[in-house]
C-alpha atoms as a PDB file:
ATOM      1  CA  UNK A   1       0.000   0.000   0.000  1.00  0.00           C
ATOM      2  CA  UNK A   2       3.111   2.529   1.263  1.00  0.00           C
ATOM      3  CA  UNK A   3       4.311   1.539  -2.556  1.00  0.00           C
ATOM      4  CA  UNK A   4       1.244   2.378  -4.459  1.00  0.00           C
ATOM      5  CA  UNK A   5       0.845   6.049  -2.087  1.00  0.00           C
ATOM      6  CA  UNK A   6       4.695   6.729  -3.564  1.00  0.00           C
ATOM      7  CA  UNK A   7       3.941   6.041  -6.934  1.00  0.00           C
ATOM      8  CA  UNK A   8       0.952   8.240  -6.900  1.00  0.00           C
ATOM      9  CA  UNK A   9       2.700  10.649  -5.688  1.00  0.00           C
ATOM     10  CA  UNK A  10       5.452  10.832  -7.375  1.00  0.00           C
ATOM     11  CA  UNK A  11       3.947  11.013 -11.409  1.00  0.00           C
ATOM     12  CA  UNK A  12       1.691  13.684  -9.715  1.00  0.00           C
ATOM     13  CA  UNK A  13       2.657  17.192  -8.867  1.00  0.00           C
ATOM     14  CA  UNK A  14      -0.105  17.838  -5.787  1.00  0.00           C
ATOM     15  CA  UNK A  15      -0.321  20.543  -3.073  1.00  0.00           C
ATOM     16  CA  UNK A  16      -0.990  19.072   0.420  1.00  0.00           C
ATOM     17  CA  UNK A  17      -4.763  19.198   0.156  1.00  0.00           C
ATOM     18  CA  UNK A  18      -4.522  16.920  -2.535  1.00  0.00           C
ATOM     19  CA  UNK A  19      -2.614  14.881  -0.499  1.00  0.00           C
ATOM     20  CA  UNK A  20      -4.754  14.672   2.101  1.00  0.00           C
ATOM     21  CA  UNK A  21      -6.903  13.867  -0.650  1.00  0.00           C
ATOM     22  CA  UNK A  22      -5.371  11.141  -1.903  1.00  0.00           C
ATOM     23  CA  UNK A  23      -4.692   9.518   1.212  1.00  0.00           C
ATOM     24  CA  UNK A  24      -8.590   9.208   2.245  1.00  0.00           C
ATOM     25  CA  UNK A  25      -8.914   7.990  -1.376  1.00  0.00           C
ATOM     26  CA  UNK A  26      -6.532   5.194  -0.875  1.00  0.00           C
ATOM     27  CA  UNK A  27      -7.726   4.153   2.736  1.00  0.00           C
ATOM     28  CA  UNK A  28     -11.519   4.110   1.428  1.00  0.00           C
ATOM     29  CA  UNK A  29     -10.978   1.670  -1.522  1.00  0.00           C
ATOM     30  CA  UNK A  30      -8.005  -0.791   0.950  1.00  0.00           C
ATOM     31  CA  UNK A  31     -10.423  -0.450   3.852  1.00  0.00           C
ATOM     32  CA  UNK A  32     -12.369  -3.799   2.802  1.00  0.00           C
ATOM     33  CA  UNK A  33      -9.553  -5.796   2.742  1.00  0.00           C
ATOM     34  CA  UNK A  34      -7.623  -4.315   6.109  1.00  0.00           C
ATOM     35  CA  UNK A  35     -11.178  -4.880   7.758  1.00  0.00           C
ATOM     36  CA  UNK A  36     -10.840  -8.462   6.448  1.00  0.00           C
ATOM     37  CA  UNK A  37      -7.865  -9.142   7.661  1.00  0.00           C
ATOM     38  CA  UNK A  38      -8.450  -7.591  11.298  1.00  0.00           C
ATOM     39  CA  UNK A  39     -11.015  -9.742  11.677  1.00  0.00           C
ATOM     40  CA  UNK A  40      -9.874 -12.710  10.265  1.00  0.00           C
ATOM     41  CA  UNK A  41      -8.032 -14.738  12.857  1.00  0.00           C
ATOM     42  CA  UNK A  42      -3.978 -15.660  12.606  1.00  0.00           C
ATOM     43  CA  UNK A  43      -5.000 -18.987  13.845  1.00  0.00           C
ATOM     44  CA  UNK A  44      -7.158 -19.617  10.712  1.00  0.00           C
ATOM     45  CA  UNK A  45      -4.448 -18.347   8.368  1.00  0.00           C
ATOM     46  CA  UNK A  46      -2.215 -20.628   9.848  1.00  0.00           C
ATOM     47  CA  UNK A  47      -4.395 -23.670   9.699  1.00  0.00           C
ATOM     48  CA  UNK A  48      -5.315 -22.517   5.576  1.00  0.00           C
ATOM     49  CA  UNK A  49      -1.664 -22.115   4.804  1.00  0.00           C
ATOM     50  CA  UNK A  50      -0.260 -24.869   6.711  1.00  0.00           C
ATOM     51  CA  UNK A  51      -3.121 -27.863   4.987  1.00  0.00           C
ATOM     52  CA  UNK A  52      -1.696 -26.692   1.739  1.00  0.00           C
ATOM     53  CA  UNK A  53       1.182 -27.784   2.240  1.00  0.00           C
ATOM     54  CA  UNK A  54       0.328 -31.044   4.033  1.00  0.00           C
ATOM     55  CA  UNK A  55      -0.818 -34.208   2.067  1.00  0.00           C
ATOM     56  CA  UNK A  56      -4.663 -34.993   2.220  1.00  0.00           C
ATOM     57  CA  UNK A  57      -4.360 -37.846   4.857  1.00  0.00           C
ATOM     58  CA  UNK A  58      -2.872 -35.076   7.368  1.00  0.00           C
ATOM     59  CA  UNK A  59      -5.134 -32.765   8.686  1.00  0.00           C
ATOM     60  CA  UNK A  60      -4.419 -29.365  11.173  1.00  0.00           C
ATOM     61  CA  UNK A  61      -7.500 -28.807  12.674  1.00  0.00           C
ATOM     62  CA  UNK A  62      -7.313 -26.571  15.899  1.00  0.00           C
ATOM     63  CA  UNK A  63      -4.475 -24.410  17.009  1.00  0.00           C
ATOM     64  CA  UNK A  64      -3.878 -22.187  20.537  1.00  0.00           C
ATOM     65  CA  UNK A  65      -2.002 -19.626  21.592  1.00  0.00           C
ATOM     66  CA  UNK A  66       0.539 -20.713  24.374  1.00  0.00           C
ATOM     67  CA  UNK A  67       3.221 -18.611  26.707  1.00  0.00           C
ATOM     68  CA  UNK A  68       6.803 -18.952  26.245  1.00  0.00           C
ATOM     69  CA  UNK A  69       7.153 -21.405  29.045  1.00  0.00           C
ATOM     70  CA  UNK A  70       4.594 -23.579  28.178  1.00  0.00           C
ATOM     71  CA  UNK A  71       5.778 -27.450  27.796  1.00  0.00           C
ATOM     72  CA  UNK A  72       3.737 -29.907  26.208  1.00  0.00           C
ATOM     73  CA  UNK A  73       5.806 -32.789  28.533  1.00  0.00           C
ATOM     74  CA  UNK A  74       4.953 -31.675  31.465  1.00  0.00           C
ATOM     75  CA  UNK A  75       1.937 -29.782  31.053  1.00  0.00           C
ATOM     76  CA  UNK A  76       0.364 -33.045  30.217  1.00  0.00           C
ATOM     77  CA  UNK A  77      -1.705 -35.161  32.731  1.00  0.00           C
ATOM     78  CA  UNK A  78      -2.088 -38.348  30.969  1.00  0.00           C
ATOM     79  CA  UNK A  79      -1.543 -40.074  27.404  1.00  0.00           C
ATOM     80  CA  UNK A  80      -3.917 -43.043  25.988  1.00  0.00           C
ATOM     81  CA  UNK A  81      -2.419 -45.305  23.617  1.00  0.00           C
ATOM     82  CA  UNK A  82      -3.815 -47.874  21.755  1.00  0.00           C
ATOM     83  CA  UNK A  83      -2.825 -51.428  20.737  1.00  0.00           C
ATOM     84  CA  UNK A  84      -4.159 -53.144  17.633  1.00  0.00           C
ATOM     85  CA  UNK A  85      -3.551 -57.166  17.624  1.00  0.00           C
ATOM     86  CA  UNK A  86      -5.336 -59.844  16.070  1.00  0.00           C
ATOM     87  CA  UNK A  87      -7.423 -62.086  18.145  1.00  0.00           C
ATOM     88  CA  UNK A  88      -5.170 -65.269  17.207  1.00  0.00           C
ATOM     89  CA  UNK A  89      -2.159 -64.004  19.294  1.00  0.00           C
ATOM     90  CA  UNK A  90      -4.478 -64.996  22.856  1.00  0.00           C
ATOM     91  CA  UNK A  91      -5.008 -68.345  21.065  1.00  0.00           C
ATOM     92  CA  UNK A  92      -3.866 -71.553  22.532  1.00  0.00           C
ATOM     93  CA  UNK A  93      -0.569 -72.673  20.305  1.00  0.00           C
ATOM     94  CA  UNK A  94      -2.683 -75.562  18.278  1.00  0.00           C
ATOM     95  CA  UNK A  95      -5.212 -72.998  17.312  1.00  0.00           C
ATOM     96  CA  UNK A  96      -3.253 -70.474  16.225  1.00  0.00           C
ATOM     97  CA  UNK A  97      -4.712 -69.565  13.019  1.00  0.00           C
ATOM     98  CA  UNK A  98      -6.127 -66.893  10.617  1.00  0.00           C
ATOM     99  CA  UNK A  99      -9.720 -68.636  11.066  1.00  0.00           C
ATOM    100  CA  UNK A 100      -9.601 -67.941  14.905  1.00  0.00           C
ATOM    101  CA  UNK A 101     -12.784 -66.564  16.748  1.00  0.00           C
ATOM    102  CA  UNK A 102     -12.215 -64.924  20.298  1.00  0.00           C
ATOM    103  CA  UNK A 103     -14.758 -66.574  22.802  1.00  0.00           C
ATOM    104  CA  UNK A 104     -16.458 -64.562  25.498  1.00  0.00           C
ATOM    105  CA  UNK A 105     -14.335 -66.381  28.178  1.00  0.00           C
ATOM    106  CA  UNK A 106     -11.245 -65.563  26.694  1.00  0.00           C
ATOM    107  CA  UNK A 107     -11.831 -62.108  26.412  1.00  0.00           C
ATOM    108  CA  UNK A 108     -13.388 -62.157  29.770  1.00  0.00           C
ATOM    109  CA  UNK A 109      -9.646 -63.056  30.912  1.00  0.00           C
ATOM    110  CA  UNK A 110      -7.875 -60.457  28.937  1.00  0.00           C
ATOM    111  CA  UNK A 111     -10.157 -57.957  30.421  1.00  0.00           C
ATOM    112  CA  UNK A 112      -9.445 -59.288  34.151  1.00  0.00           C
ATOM    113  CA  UNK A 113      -5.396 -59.065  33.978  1.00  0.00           C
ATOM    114  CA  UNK A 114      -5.495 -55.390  32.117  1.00  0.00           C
ATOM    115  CA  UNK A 115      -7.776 -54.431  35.109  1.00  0.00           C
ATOM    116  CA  UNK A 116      -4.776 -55.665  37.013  1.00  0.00           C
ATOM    117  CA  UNK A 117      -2.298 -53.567  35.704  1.00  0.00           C
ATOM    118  CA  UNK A 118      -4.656 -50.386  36.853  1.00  0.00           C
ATOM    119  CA  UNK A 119      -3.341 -48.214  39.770  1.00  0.00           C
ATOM    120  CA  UNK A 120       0.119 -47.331  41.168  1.00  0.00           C
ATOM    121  CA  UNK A 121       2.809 -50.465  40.669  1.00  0.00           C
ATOM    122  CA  UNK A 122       6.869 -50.429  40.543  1.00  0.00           C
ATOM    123  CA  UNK A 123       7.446 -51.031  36.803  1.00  0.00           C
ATOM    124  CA  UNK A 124      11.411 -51.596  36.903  1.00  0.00           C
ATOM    125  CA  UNK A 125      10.465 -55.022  35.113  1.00  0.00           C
ATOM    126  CA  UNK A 126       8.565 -53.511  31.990  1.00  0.00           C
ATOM    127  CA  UNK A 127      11.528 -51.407  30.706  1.00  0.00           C
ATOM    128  CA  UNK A 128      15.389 -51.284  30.678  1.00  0.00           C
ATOM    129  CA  UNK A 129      17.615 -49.651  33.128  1.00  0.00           C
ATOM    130  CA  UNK A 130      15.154 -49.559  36.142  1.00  0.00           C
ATOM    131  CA  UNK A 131      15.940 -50.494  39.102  1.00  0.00           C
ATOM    132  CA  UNK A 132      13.133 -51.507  41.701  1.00  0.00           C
ATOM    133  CA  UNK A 133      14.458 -48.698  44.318  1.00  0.00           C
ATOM    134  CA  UNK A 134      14.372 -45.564  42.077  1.00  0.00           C
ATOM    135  CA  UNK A 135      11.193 -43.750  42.497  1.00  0.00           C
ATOM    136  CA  UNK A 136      10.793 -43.412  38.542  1.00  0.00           C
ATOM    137  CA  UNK A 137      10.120 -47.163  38.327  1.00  0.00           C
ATOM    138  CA  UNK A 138       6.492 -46.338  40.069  1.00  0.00           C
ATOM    139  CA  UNK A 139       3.415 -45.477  37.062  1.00  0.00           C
ATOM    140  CA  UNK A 140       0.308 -44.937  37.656  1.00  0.00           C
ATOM    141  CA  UNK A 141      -2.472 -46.750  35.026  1.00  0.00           C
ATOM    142  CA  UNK A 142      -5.967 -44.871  34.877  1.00  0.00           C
ATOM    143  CA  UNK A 143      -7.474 -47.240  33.169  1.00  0.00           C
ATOM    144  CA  UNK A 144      -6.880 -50.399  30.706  1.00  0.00           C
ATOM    145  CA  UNK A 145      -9.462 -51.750  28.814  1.00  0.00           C
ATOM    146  CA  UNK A 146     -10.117 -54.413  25.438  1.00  0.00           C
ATOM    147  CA  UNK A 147     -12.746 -53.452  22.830  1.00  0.00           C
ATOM    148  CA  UNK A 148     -14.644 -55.307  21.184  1.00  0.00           C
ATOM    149  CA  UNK A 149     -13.316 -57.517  18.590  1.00  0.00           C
ATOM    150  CA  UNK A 150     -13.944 -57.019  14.834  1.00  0.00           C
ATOM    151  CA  UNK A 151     -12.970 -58.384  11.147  1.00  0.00           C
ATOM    152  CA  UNK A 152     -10.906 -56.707   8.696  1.00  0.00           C
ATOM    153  CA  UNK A 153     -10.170 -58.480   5.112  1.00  0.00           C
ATOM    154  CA  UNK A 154      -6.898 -60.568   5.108  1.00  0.00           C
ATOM    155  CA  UNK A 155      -5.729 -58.895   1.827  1.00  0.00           C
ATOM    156  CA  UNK A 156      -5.288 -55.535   4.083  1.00  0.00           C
ATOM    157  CA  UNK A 157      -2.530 -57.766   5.826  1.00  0.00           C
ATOM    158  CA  UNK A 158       1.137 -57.497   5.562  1.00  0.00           C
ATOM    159  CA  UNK A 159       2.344 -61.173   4.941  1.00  0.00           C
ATOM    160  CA  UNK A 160       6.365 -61.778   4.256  1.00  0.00           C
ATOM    161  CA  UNK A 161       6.126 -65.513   2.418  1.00  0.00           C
ATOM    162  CA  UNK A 162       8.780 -67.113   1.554  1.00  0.00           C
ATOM    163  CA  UNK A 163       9.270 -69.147  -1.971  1.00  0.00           C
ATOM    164  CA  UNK A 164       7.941 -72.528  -0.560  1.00  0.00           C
ATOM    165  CA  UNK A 165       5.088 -70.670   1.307  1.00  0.00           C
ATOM    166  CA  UNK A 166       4.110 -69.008  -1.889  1.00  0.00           C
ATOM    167  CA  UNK A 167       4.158 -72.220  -3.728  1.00  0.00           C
ATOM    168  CA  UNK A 168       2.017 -74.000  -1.289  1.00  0.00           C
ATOM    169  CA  UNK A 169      -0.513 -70.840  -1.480  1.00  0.00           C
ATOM    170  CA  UNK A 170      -0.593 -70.709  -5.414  1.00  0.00           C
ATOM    171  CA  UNK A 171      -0.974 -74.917  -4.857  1.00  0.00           C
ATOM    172  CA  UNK A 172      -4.025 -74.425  -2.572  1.00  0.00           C
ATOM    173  CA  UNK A 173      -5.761 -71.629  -4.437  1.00  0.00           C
ATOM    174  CA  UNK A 174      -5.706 -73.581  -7.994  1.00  0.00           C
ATOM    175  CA  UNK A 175      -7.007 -76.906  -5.554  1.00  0.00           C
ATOM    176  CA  UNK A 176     -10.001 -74.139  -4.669  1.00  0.00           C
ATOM    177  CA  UNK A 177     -10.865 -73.010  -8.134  1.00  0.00           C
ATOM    178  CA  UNK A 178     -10.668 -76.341  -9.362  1.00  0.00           C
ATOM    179  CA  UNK A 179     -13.316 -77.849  -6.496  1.00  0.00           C
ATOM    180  CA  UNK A 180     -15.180 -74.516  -7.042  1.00  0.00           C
ATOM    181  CA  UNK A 181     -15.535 -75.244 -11.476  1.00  0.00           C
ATOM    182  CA  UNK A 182     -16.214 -79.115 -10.053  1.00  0.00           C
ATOM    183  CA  UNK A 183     -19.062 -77.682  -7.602  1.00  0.00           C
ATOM    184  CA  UNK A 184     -20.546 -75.030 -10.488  1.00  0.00           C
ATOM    185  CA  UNK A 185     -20.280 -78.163 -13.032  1.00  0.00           C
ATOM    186  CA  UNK A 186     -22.541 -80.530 -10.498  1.00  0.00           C
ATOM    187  CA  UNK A 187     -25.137 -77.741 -10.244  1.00  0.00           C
ATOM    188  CA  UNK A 188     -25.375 -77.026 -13.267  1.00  0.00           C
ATOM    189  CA  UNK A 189     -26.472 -80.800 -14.147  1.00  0.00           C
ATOM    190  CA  UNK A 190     -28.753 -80.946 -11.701  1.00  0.00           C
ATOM    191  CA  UNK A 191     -30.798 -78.251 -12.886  1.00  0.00           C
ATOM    192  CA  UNK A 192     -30.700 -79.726 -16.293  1.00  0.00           C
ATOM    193  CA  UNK A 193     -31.936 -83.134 -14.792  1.00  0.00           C
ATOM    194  CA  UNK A 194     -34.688 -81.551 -12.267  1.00  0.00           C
ATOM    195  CA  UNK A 195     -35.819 -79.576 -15.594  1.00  0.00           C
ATOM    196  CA  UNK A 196     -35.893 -82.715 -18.395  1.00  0.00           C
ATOM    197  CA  UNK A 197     -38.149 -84.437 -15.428  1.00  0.00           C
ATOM    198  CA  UNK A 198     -40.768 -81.312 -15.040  1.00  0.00           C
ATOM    199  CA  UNK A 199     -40.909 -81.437 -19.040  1.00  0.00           C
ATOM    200  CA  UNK A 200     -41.253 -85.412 -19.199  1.00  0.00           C
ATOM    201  CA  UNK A 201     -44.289 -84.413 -16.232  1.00  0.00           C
ATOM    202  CA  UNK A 202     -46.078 -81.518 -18.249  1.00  0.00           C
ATOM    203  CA  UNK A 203     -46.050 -83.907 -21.404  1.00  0.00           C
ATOM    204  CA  UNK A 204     -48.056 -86.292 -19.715  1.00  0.00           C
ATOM    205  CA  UNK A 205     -50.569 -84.172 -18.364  1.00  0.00           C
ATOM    206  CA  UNK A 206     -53.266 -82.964 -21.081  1.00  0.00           C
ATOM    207  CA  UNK A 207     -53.437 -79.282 -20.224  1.00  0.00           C
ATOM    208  CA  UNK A 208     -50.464 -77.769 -21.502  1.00  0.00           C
ATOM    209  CA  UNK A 209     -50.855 -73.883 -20.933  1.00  0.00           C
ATOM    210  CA  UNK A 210     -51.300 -75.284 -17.079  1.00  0.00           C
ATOM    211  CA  UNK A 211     -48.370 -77.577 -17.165  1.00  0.00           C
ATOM    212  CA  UNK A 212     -46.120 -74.480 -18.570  1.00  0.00           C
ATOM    213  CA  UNK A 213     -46.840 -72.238 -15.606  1.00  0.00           C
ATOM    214  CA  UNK A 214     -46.607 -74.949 -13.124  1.00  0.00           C
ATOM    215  CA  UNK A 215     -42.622 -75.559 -15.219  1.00  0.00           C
ATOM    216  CA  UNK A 216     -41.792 -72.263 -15.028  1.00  0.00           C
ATOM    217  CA  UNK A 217     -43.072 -71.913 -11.586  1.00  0.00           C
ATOM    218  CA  UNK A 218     -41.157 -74.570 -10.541  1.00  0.00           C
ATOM    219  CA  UNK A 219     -38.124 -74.103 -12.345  1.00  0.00           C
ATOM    220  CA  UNK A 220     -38.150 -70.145 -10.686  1.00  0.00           C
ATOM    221  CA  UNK A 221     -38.620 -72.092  -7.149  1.00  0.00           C
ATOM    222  CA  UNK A 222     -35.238 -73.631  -8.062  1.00  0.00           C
ATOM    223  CA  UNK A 223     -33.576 -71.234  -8.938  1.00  0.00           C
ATOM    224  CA  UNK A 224     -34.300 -69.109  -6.469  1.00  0.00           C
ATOM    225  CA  UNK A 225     -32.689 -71.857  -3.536  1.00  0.00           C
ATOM    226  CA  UNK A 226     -29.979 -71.970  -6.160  1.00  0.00           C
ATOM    227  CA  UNK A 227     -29.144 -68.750  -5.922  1.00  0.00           C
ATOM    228  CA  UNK A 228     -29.841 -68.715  -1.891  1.00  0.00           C
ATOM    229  CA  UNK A 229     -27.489 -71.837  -1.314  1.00  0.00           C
ATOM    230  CA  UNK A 230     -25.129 -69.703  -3.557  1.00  0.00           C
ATOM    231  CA  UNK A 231     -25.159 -66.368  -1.745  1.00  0.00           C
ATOM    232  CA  UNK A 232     -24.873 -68.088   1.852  1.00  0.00           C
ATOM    233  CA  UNK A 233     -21.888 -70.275   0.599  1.00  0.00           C
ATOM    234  CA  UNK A 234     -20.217 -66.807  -0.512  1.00  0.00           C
ATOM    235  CA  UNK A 235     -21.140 -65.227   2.630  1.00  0.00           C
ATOM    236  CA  UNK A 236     -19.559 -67.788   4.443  1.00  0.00           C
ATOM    237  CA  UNK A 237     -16.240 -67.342   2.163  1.00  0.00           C
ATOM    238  CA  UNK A 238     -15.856 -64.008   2.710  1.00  0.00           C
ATOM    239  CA  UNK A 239     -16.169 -64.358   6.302  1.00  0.00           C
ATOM    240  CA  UNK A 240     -13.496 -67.030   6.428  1.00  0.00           C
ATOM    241  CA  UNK A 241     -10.961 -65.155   4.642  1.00  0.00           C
ATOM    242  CA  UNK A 242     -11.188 -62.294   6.984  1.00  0.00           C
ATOM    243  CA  UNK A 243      -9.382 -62.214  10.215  1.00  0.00           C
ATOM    244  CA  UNK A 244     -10.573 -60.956  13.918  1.00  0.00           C
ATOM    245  CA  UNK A 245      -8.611 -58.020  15.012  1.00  0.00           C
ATOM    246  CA  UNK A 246      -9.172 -56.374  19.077  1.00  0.00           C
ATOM    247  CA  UNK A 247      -8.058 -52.997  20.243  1.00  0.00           C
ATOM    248  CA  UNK A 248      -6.336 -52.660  23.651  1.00  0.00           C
ATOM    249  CA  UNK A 249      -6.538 -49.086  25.123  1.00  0.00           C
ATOM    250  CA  UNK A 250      -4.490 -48.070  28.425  1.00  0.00           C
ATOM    251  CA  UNK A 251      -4.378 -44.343  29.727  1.00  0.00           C
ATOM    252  CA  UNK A 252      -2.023 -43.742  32.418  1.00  0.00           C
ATOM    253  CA  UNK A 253      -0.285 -40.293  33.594  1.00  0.00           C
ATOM    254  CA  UNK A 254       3.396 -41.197  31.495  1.00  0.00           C
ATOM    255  CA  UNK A 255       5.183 -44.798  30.571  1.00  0.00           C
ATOM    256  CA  UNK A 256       8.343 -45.894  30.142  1.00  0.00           C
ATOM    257  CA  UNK A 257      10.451 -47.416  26.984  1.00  0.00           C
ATOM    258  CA  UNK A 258       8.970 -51.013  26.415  1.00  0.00           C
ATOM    259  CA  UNK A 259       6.391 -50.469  28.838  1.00  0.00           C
ATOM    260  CA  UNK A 260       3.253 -51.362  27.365  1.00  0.00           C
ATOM    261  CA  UNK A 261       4.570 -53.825  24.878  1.00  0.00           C
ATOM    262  CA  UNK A 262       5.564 -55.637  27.649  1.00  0.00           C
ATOM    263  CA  UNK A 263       2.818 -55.348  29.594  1.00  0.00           C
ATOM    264  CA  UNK A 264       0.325 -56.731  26.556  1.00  0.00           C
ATOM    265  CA  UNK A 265       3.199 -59.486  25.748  1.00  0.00           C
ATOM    266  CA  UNK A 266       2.683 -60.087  29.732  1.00  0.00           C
ATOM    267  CA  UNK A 267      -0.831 -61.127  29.135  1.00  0.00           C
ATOM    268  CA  UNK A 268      -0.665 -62.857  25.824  1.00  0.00           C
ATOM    269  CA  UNK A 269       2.102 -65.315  27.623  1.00  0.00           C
ATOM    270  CA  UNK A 270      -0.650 -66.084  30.392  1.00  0.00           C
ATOM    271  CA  UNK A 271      -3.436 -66.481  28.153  1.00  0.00           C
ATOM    272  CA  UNK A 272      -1.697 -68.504  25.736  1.00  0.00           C
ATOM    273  CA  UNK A 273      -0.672 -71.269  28.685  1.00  0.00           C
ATOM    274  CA  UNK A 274       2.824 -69.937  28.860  1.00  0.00           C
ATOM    275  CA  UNK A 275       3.279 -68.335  32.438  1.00  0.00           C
ATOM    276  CA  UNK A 276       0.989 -68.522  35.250  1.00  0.00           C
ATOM    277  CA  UNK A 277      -1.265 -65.963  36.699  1.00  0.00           C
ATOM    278  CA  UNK A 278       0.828 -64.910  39.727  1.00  0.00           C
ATOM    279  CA  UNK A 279       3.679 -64.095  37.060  1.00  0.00           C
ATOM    280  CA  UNK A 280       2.296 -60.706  36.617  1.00  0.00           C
ATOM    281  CA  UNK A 281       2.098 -59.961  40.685  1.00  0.00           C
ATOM    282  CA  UNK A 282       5.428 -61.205  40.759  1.00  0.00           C
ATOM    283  CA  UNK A 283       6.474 -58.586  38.186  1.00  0.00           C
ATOM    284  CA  UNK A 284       5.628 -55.928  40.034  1.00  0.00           C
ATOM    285  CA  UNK A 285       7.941 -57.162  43.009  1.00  0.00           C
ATOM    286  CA  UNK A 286      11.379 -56.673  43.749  1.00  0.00           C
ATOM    287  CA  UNK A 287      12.859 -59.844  41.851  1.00  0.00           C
ATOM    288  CA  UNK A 288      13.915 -59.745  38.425  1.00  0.00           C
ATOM    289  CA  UNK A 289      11.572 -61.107  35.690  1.00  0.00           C
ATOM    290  CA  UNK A 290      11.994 -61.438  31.908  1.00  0.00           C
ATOM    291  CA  UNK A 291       8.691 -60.400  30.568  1.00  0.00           C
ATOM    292  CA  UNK A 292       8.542 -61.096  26.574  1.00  0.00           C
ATOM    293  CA  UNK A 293       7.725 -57.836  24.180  1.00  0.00           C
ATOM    294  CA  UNK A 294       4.847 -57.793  22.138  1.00  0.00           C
ATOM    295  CA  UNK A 295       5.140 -56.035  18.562  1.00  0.00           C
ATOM    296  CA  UNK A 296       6.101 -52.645  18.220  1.00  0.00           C
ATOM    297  CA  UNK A 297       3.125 -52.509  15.037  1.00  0.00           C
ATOM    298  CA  UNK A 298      -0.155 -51.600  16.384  1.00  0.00           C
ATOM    299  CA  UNK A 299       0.624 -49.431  18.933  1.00  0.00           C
ATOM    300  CA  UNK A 300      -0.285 -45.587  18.564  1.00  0.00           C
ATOM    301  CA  UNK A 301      -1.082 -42.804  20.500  1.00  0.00           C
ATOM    302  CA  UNK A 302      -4.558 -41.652  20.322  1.00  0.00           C
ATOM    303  CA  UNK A 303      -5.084 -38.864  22.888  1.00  0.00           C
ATOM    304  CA  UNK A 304      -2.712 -36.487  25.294  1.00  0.00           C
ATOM    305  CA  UNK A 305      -4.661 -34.671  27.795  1.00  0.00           C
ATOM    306  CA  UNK A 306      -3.899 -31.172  29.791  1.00  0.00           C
ATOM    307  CA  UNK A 307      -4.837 -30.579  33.007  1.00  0.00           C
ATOM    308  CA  UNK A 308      -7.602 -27.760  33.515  1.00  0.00           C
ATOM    309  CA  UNK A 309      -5.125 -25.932  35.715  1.00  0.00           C
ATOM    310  CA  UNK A 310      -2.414 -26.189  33.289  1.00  0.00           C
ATOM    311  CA  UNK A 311      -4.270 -25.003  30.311  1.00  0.00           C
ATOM    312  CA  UNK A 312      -5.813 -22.154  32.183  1.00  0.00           C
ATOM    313  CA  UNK A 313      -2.474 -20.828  32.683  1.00  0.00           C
ATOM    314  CA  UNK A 314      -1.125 -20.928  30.168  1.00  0.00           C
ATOM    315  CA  UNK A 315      -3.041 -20.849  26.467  1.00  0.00           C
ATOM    316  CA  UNK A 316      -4.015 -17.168  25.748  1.00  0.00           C
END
């Protein structure tokens, strides 16, 4: 705007009324857009400029003013993280498989030992470097819960095969497809025979308009469980290939390194059959205990809350 004034006044030889002039001029046709941007907020500007540059699955969606001191470590209460697994990893070793259903008493148990984890405990055996006399080694869990479980397709699933699996795969799908053409083949002459008997029927009755609708009635009525048998034995296939996932949510105030991948590897071990019950009281006392980890994939932070205190202090 400063340029623009300097240009104008420049190619133009004006006394000072004209400037002053001039100058309510140029304020009266810019005041729109300075009114615009007054009111427009710097935290909306932000959040447009910044989600151009971001790539569609990535999304800014609130921001807040904060003082110079403010520290998102320690100005946080408590963290919830989340922990998908499939349902097969809490089955017993002979039924580990992709086809594996979680049963009500299973999941039962799952929920009972995360509830067990809730509360203060010394945690020096769910990380590295703790010892069971340093006050760090002490978390506190809010809460620990299981979802319920649900399916997800199997194609959505990483797999690393090796060249025997894959051959065995490729064996067993062409095995499928064969039994599938074999199944589609049988059907097929069974309608033909079921239809070459109704015809041999309707020729020896006399009425023959009567005879045709009772055919084609009958010859819809097969169909029609045809196509049912068909539709529940695809139903049934696409349940089969899809496997049974379960989401494992813990809040607690802060964790340490390993902490709750060992503390769901923990609980797979004792539902599986591998450790005992008491293992995880045991954990929490003095004596060492090697606690297997459970898969780093899967586990994610969902939510990090501020304490009302905190934030009243210091956002703007």
């Amino acid at each position: 705007m400063v340029s623009v004034f300097r240009v104008f006044v420049y190619f133009l030889p004006i006394s000072s009324l004209k400037y002053l002039h001039l100058c309510l001029l140029v304020l009266f046709i810019f005041s729109p857009f300075l009114l615009s941007l007054l009111y427009m907020s710097p935290e909306k500007r932000v959040i447009e400029l910044a989600n151009q540059y971001l790539p569609p699955q990535i999304r800014i969606m609130g921001l807040r003013r904060a003082t110079k001191t403010f520290n998102s470590k320690t100005a946080c209460s408590s963290r919830t993280y989340e922990y998908l697994l499939p349902t097969y990893a809490f089955a017993p070793y002979a039924w580990t498989t992709l086809d594996y259903r979680i049963d009500d008493s299973t999941r039962e148990k799952v929920g009972r030992l995360l509830k067990m984890y809730e509360k203060s405990h010394n945690y020096h055996n769910f990380t590295s470097g703790k010892k069971y006399e340093e006050d760090s080694a002490m978390r506190h869990i809010i809460s620990f819960t299981c979802d319920a479980p649900f399916l997800a397709s199997r194609s959505s699933q990483p797999q690393i095969l090796n060249s025997t699996t894959q051959e065995k795969r490729e064996e067993e799908r062409e095995g499928e497809r064969e039994g599938e053409n074999g199944k589609e083949l049988q059907t097929s002459a069974k309608t033909k025979t079921e239809s070459s008997e109704v015809e041999n029927d309707a020729a020896k009755c006399g009425d023959e308009q009567n005879v045709k609708m009772e055919d084609g009635n009958a010859v819809e009525k097969s169909d029609s469980g045809a196509d049912c048998g068909h539709m529940g034995k695809e139903e049934s296939k696409q349940s089969a290939k899809k496997v049974e996932f379960m989401t494992l949510k813990v809040k607690g105030q802060s964790f340490m390194i390993h902490q709750i991948r060992k503390m769901v590897g923990l609980v797979i071990a004792i539902v599986r059959g591998f450790a005992p019950e008491t293992t995880l009281i045991e954990a929490f006392q003095k004596g060492k205990v090697d606690i297997p980890r459970a898969p780093a994939l899967g586990l994610l932070l969902e939510n990090v809350s501020l304490s009302y205190q905190l934030v009243h202090n210091i956002l703007v």
